[in-house]
Protein backbone atom coordinates (compact mmCIF):
# COMPACT_ATOMS: atom_id res chain seq x y z
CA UNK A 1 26.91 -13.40 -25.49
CA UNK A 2 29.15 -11.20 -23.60
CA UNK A 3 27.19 -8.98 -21.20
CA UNK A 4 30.07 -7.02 -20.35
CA UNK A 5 29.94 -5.47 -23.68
CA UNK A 6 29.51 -1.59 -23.67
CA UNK A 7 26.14 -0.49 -25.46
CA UNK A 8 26.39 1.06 -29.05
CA UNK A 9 25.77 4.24 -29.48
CA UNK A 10 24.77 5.41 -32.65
CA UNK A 11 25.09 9.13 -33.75
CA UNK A 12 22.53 8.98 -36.06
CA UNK A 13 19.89 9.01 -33.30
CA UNK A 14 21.89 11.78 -31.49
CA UNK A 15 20.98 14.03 -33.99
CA UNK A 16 18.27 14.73 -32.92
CA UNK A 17 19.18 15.14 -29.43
CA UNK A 18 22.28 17.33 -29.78
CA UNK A 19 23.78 19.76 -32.25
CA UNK A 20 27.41 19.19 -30.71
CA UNK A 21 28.27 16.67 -33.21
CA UNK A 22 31.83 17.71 -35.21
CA UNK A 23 33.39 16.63 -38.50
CA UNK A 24 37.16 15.40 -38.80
CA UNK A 25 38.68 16.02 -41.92
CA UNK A 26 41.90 13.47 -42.87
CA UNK A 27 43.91 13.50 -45.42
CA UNK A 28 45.00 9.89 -45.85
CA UNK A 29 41.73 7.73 -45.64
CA UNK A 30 43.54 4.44 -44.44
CA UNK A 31 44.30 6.04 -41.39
CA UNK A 32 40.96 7.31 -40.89
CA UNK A 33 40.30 4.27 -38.65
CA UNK A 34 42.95 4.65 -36.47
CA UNK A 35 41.75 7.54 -35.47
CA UNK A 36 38.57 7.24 -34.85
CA UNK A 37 39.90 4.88 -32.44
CA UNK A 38 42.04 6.96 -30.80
CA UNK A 39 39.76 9.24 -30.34
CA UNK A 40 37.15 6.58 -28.71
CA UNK A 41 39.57 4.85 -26.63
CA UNK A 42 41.09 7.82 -25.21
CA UNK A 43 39.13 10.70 -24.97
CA UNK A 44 35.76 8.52 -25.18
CA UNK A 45 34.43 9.81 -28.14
CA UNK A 46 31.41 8.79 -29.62
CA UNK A 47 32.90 8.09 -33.76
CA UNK A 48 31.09 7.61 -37.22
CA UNK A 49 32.71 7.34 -40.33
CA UNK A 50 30.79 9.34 -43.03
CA UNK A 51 33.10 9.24 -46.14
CA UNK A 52 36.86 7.77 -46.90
CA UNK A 53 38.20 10.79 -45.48
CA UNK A 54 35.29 12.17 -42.96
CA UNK A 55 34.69 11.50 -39.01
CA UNK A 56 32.03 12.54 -37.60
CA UNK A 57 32.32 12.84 -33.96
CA UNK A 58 30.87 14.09 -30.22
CA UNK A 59 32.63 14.13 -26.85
CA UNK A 60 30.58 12.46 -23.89
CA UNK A 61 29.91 14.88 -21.13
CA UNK A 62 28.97 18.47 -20.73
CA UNK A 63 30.83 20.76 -23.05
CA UNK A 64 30.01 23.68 -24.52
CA UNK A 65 30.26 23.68 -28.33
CA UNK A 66 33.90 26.08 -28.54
CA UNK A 67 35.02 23.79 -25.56
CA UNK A 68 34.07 20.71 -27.21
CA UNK A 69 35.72 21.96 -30.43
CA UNK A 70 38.86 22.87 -28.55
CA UNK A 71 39.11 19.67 -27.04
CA UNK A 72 38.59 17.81 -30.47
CA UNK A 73 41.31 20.35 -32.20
CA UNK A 74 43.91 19.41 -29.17
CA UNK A 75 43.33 15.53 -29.51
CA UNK A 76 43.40 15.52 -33.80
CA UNK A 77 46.70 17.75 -33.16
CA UNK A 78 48.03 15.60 -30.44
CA UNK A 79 47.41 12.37 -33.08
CA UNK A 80 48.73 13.62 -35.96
CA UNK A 81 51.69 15.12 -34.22
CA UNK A 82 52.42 11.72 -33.33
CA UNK A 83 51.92 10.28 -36.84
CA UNK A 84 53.95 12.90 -38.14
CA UNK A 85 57.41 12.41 -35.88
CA UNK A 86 56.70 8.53 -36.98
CA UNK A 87 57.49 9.88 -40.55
CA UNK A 88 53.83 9.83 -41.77
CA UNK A 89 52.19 12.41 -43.98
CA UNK A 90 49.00 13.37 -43.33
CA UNK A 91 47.19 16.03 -41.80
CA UNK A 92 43.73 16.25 -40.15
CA UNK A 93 41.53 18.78 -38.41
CA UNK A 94 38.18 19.72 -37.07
CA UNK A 95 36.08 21.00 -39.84
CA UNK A 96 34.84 24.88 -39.27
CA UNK A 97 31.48 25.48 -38.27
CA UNK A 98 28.70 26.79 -40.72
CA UNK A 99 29.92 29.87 -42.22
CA UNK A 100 33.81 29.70 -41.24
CA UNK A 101 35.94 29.16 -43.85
CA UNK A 102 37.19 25.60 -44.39
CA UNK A 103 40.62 24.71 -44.42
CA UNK A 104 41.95 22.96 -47.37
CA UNK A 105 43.41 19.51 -47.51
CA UNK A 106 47.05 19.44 -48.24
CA UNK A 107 50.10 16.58 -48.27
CA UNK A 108 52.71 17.69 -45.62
CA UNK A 109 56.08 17.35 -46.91
């Protein structure tokens, strides 16, 4: 057994512990994956999947909820800008808070 292995962290028990969990909406499921991995290995998110086209995710450190949100819009922006000038369509973003209004999926041309 590797010890070297980082220990799992699973959001489910952060629930309880935190309310600065946020969802990531995507449009194309398949890529969901890749980035929830971006978003581990280089901001060092803590990632769930929820649904096909849900992430559910939490920054480790201190942030305040607006900053963590900020820095969670900036990194799904800075990902799918990069999909994008690869020729992909898709969009993603951080879903809205309780009693924003919600953004609606849509294919980017």
């Amino acid at each position: 057994m590797n010890n070297d292995a980082a220990p799992t962290v699973h959001l489910r028990s952060m629930r309880r512990r935190t309310a600065r969990l946020m969802r990531i909406r995507i449009s194309d499921h398949a890529k969901a994956a890749a980035l929830a991995r971006f978003l581990q290995d280089d901001a060092g998110a803590v990632v769930e999947r929820l649904t096909p086209h849900e992430l559910e995710a939490t920054l480790m450190g201190s942030y305040r909820p607006s900053a963590m949100r900020a820095e969670l819009e900036r990194l799904v922006a800075e990902w799918t800008a990069d999909r994008r000038a690869d020729g992909e369509r898709l969009t993603a973003h951080v879903v809205p808070a309780a009693g924003e209004a919600r953004p609606r999926l849509r294919s980017v041309p």
